[in-house]
Protein backbone atom coordinates (compact mmCIF):
# COMPACT_ATOMS: atom_id res chain seq x y z
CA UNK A 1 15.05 -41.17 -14.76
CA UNK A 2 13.19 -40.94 -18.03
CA UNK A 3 15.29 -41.77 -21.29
CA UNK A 4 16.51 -38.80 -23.03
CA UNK A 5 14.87 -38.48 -26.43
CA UNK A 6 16.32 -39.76 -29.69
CA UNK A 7 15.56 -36.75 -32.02
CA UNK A 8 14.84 -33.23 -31.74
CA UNK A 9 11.19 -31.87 -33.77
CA UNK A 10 10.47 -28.25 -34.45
CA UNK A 11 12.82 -26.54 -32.25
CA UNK A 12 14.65 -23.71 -34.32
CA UNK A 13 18.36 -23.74 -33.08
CA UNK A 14 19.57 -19.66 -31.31
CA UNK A 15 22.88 -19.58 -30.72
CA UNK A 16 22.58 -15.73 -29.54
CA UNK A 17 25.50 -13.77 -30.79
CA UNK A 18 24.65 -13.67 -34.22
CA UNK A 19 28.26 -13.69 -35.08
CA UNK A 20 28.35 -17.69 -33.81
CA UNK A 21 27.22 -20.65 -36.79
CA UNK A 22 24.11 -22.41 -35.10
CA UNK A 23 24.37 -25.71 -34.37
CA UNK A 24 21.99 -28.33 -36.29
CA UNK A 25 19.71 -29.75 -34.38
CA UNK A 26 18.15 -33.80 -34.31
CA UNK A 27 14.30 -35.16 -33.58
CA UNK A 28 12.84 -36.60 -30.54
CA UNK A 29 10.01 -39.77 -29.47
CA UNK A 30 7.11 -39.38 -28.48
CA UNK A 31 7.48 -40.22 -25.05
CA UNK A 32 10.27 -37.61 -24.66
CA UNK A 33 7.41 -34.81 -25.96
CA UNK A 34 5.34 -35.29 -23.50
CA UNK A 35 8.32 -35.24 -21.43
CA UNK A 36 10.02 -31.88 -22.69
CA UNK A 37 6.01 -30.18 -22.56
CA UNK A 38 6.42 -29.82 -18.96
CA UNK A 39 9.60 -27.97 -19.40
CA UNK A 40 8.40 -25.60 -22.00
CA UNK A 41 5.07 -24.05 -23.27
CA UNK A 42 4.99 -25.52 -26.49
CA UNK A 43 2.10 -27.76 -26.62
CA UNK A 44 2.71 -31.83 -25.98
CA UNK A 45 2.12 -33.89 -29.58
CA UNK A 46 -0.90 -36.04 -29.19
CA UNK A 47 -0.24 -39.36 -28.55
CA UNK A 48 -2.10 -42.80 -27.64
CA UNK A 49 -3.32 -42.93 -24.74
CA UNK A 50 -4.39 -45.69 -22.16
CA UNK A 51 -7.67 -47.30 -21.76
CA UNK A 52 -9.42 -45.76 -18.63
CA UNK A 53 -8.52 -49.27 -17.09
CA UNK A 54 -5.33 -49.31 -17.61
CA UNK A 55 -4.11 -45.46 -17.02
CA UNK A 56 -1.39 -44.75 -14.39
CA UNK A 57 -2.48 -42.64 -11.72
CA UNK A 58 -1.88 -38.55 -12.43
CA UNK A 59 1.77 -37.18 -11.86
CA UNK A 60 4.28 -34.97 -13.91
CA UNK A 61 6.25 -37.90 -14.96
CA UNK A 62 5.82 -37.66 -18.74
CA UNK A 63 2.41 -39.65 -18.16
CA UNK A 64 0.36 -36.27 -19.59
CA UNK A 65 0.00 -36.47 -23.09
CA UNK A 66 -2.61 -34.51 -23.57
CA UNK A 67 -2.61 -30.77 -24.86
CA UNK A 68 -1.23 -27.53 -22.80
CA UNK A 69 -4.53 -25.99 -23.94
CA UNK A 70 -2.45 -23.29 -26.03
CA UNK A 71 -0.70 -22.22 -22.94
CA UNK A 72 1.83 -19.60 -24.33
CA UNK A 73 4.27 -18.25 -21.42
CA UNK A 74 6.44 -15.17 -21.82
CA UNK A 75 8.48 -15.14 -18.74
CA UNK A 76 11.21 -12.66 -17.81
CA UNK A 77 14.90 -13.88 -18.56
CA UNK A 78 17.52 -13.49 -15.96
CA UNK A 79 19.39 -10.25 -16.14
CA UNK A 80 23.31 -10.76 -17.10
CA UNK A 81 25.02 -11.44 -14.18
CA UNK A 82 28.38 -10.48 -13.44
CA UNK A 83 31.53 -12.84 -15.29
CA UNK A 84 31.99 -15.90 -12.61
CA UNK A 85 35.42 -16.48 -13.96
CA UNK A 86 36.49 -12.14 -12.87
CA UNK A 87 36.81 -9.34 -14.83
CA UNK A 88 38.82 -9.62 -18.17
CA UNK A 89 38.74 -13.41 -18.15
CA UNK A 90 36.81 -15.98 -20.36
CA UNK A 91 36.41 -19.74 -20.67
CA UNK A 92 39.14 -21.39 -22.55
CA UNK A 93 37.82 -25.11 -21.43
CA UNK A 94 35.46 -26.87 -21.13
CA UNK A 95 34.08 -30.43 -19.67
CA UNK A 96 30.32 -32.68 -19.95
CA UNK A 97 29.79 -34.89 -17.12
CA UNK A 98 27.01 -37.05 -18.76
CA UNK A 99 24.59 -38.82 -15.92
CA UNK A 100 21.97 -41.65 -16.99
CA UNK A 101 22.37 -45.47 -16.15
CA UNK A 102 20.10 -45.72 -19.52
CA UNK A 103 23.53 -44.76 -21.46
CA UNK A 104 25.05 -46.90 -19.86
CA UNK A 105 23.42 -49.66 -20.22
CA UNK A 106 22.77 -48.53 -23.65
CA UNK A 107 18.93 -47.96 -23.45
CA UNK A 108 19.49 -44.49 -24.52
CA UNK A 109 22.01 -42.86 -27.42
CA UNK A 110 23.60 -39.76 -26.07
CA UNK A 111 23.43 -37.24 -28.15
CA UNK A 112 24.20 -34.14 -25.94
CA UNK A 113 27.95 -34.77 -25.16
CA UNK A 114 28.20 -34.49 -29.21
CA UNK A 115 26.23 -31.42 -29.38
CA UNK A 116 28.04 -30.03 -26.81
CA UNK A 117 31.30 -31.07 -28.55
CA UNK A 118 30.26 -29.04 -31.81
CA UNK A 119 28.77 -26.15 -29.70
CA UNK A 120 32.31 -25.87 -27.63
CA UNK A 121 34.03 -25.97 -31.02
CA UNK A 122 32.09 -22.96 -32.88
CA UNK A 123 32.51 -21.07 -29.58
CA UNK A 124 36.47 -21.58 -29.66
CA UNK A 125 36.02 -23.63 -26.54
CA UNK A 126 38.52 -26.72 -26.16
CA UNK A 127 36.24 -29.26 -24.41
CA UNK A 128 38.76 -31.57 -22.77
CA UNK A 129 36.88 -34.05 -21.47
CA UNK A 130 33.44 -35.98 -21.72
CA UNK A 131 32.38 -38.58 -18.18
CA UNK A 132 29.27 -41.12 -18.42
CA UNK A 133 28.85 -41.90 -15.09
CA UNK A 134 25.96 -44.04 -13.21
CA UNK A 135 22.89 -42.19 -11.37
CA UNK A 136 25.17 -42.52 -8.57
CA UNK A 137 25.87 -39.85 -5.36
CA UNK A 138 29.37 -41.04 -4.94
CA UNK A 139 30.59 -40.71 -8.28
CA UNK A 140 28.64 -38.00 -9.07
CA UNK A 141 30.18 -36.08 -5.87
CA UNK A 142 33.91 -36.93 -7.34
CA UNK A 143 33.40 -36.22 -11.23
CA UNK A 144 32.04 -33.08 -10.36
CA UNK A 145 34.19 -31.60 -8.20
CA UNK A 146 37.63 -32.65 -10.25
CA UNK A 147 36.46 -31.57 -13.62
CA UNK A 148 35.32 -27.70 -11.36
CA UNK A 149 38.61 -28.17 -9.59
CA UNK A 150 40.38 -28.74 -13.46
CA UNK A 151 38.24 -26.60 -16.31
CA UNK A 152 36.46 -22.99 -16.82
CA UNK A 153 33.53 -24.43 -17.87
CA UNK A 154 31.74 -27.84 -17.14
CA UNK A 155 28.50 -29.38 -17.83
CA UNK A 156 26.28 -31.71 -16.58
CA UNK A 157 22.85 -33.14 -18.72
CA UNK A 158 20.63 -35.68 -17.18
CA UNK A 159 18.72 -36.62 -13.88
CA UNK A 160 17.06 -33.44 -13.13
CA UNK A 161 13.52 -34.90 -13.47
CA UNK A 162 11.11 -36.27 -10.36
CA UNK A 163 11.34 -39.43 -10.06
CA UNK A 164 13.73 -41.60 -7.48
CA UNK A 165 16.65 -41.93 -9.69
CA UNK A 166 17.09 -38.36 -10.87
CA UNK A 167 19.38 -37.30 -8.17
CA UNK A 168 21.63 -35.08 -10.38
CA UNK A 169 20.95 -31.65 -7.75
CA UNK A 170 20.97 -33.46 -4.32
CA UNK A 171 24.16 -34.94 -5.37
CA UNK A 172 26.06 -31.89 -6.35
CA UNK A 173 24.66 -29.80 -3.47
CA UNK A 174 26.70 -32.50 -1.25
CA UNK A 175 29.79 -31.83 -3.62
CA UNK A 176 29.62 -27.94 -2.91
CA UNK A 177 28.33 -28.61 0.84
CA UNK A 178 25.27 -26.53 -0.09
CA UNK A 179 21.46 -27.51 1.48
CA UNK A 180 18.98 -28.14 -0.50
CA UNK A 181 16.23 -25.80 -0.74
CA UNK A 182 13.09 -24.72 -3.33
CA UNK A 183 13.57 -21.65 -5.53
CA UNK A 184 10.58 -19.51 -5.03
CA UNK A 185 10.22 -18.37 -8.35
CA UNK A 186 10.70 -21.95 -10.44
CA UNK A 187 8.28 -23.22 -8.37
CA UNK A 188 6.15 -20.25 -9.32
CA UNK A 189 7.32 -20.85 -12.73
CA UNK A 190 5.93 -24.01 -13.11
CA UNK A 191 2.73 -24.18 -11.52
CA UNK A 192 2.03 -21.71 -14.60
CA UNK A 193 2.65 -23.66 -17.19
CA UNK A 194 1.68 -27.05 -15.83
CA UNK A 195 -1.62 -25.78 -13.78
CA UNK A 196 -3.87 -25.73 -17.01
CA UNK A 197 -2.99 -29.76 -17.35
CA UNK A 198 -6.21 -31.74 -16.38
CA UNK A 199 -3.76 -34.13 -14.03
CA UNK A 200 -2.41 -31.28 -11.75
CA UNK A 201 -5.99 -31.48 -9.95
CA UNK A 202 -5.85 -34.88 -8.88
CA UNK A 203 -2.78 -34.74 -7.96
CA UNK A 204 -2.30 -36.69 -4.65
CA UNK A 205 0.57 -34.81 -2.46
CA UNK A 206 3.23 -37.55 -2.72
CA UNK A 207 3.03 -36.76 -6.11
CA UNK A 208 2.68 -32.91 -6.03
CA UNK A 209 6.01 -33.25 -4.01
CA UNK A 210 7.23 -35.56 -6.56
CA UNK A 211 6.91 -31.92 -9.17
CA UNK A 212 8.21 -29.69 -6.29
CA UNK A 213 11.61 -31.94 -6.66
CA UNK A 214 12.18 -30.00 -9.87
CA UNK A 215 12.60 -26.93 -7.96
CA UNK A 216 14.92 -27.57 -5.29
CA UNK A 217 17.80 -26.46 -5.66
CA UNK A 218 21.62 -26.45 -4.25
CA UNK A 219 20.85 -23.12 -2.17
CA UNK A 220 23.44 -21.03 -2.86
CA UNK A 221 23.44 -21.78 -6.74
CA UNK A 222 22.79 -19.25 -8.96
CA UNK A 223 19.72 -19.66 -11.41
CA UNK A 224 19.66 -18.50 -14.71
CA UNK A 225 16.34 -18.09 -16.69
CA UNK A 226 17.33 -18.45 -19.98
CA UNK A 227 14.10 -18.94 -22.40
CA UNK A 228 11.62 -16.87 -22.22
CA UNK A 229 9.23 -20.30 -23.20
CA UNK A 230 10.66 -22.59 -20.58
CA UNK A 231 10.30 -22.41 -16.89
CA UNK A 232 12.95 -24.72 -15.91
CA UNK A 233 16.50 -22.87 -15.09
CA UNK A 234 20.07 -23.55 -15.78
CA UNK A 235 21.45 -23.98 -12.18
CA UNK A 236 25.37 -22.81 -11.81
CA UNK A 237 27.12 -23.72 -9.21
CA UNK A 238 31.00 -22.59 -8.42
CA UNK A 239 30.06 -19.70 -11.19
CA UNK A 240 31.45 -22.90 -13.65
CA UNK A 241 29.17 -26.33 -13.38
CA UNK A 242 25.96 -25.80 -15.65
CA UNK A 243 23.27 -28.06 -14.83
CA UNK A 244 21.31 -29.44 -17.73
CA UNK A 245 18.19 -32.07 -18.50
CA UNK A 246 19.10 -35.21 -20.14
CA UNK A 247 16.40 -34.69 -23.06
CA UNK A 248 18.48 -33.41 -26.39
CA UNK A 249 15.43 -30.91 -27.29
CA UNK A 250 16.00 -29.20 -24.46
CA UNK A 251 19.52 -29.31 -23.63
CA UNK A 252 19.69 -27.88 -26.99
CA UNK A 253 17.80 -24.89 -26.45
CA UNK A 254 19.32 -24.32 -23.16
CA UNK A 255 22.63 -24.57 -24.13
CA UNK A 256 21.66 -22.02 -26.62
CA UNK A 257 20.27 -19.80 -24.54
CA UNK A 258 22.79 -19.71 -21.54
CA UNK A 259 25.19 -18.61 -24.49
CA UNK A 260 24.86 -14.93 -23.70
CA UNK A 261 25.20 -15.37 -19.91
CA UNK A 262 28.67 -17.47 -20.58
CA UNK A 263 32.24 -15.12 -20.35
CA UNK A 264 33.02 -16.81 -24.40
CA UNK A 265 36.35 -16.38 -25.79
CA UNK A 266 36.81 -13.55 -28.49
CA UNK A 267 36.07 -14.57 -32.10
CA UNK A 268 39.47 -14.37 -33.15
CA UNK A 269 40.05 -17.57 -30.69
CA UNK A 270 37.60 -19.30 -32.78
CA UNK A 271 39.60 -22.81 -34.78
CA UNK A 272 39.67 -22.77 -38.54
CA UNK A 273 39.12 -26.60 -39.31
CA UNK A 274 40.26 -27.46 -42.87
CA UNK A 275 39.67 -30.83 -44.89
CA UNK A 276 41.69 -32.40 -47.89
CA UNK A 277 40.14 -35.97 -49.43
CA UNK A 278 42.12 -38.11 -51.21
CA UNK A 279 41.27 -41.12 -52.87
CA UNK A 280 45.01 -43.07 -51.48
CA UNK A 281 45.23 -45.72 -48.66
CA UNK A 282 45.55 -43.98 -45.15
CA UNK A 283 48.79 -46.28 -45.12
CA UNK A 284 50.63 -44.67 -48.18
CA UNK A 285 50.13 -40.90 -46.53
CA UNK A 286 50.59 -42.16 -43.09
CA UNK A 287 54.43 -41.55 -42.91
CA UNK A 288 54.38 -37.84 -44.57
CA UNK A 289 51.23 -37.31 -42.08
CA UNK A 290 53.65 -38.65 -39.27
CA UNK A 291 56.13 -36.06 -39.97
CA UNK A 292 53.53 -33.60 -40.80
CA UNK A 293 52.32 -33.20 -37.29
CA UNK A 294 55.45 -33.20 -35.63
CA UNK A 295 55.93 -29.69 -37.68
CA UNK A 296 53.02 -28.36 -36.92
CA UNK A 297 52.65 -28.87 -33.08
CA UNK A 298 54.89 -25.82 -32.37
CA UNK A 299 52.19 -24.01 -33.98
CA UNK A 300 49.21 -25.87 -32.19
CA UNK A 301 47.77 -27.04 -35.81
CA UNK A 302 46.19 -30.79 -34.63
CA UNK A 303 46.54 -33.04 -38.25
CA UNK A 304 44.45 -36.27 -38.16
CA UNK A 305 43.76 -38.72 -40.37
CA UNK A 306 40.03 -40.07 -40.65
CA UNK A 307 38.91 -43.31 -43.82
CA UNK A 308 35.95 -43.12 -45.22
CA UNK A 309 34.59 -46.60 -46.34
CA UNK A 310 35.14 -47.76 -50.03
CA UNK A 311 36.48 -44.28 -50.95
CA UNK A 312 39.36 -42.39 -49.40
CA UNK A 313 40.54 -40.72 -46.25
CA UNK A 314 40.08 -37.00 -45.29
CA UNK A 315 43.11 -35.21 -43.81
CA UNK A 316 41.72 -32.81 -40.91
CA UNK A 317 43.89 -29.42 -40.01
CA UNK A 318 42.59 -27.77 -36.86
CA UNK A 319 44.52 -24.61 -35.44
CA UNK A 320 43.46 -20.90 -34.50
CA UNK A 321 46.95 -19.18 -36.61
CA UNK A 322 44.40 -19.46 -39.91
CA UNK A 323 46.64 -18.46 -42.29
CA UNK A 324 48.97 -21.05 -41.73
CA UNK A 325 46.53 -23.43 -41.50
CA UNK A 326 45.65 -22.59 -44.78
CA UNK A 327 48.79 -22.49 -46.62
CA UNK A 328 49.31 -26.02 -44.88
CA UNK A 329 46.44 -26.92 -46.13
CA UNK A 330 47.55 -26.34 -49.76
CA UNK A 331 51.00 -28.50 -48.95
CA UNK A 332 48.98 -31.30 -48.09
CA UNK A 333 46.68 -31.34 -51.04
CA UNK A 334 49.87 -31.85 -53.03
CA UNK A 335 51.89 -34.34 -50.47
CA UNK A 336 48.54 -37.07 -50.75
CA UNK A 337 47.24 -36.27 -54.16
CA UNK A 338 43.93 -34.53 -52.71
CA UNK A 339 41.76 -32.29 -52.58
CA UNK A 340 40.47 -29.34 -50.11
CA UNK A 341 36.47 -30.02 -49.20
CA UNK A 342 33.93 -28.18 -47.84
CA UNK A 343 32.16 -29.49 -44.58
CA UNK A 344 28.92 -30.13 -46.95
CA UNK A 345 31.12 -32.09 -49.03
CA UNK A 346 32.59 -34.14 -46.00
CA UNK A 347 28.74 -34.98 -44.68
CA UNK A 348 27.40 -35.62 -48.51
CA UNK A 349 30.65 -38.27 -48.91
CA UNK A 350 30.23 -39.71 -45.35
CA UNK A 351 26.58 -40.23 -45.87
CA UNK A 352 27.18 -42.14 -49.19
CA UNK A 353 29.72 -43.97 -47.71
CA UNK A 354 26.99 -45.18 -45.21
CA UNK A 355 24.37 -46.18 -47.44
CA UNK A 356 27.23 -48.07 -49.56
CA UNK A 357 27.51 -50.17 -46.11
CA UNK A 358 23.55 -50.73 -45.58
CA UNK A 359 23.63 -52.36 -49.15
């Protein structure tokens, strides 16, 4: 399995009901361009490439770097398909199953689980749970069907890709007793928007197999087209478990653009999150805070208590009632001596707080 990219470049954030904040995206490497090129038609970023001596043989596995020669695809997106959950009913949780030995063995940062974290939040999701597991059939098998067996919505990102350790769909085809089996129009899919690349025609046919494994899929899975730009689907299985790649670009944009297919809680379920900084220790508020949550979890308002280096502590208030929230929100500005912040004002003090430490 390739390791999922670092940062996100140049890929505007859609978050499709307009009515939903979009999500800040990050950057990616350069290997992980060449990677996410075969996934969308965006063309791959030059990069260096090997000496004719030294140049691995042709295959899809992120060796390519060269361009898509403008390829531009505008493929059909999946019509809506009826709500998997039944009529009336939306998701009110939500779990990420995160697959990779390379997090694991801390190779590669994930930054998807946190993405997904935020994205669950401005949705009025609550995401329950978060799993790194190993590229491994067994405990892929068990994660997957306890956390379909447990929440309305669950994810998985990583090991989608060809080579021998991306195992992510044989696995969970086992877990749903499904064969595996290639999806006609993927397949179709890709050989667009890879067949301009000068490698596809030396392609030997261990490795044109090796780009096949892309498109085979748990049979009875549905599969969403989602992009219009990128070939490869988001593959739902027990109308809950979302299968995802591992590279944040384009989990990112998938996640985005599976929003509209997804049965999403009404606005009004949506969690007001307030913020009040004060400059005291966390150990002189800590006993009012104490007491201060005990009120408030009749009324399912979540207080917590997060220091910032060298300057203070914010006091977070999290519930979906918003005008209590708001009028606790005032209390506690006068209990600790704060002050109610914005969330730009929270990010601008956090990222002073660690360029104080780099000094």
């Amino acid at each position: 399995m390739h390791p999922a990219a670092n940062r996100l470049l140049g890929f505007s954030n859609h978050i499709c009901r307009t009515t939903r904040s979009p999500i800040a995206g990050a950057a990616f490497t350069t290997s992980s361009k060449q990677r996410l090129a075969q996934f969308s038609s965006m063309p791959s970023l030059p990069s260096s490439s090997p000496s004719p001596s030294t140049a691995p043989p042709p295959s899809v596995s992120a060796s390519d770097s060269g361009p898509l020669n403008n390829v531009q695809a505008n493929f059909d997106v999946s019509p809506m398909p009826q709500n998997p959950l039944g009529e009336g009913r939306y998701i009110r949780t939500a779990a990420a199953l995160i697959i990779g030995d390379e997090i694991l063995n801390g190779k590669t940062h994930d930054k998807n689980s946190n993405y997904f974290a935020r994205y669950c939040f401005e949705q009025g999701i609550e995401l329950k749970r978060i799993e790194v597991i190993a590229d491994d059939e067994a405990e892929i098998i068990e994660a997957s069907r306890r956390m379909v067996r447990n929440y309305d919505f669950v994810i998985t990102s990583g090991g989608i890709g060809p080579t021998h350790d991306d195992i992510t769909y044989a696995s969970l085809a086992k877990a749903f007793d499904q064969p595996l089996a290639h999806h006609p129009e993927c397949l179709r899919r890709m050989d667009e928007m890879i067949r301009h690349r000068p490698w596809v025609a030396t392609q030997n046919e261990e490795q044109r197999e090796a780009t096949r494994r892309m498109a085979l899929f748990p049979s009875q899975a549905e599969v969403l087209f989602i992009a219009k730009d990128v070939w490869v689907p988001v593959v739902r299985l027990e109308g809950k478990l979302c299968i995802f790649p591992g590279i944040p670009a384009l989990f990112q944009k998938m996640i985005n653009g599976l929003t509209p297919f997804l049965p999403l809680p009404p606005l009004s379920e949506k969690p007001l999150r307030m913020q009040i900084f004060t400059s005291r220790p966390e150990s002189l508020i800590a006993p009012y805070l104490t007491a201060l949550q005990a009120r408030m979890k009749a009324h399912g308002i979540q207080v917590g208590s997060y220091p910032v280096l060298a300057q203070g502590v914010y006091v977070s208030l999290i519930g979906r009632d918003r005008d209590k929230v708001q009028d606790i929100a005032k209390e506690v500005e006068t209990e600790v001596g704060g002050k109610i912040v914005t969330e730009e004002e929270v990010k601008r003090r956090k990222d002073d707080s660690k360029q104080q430490a780099k000094i």
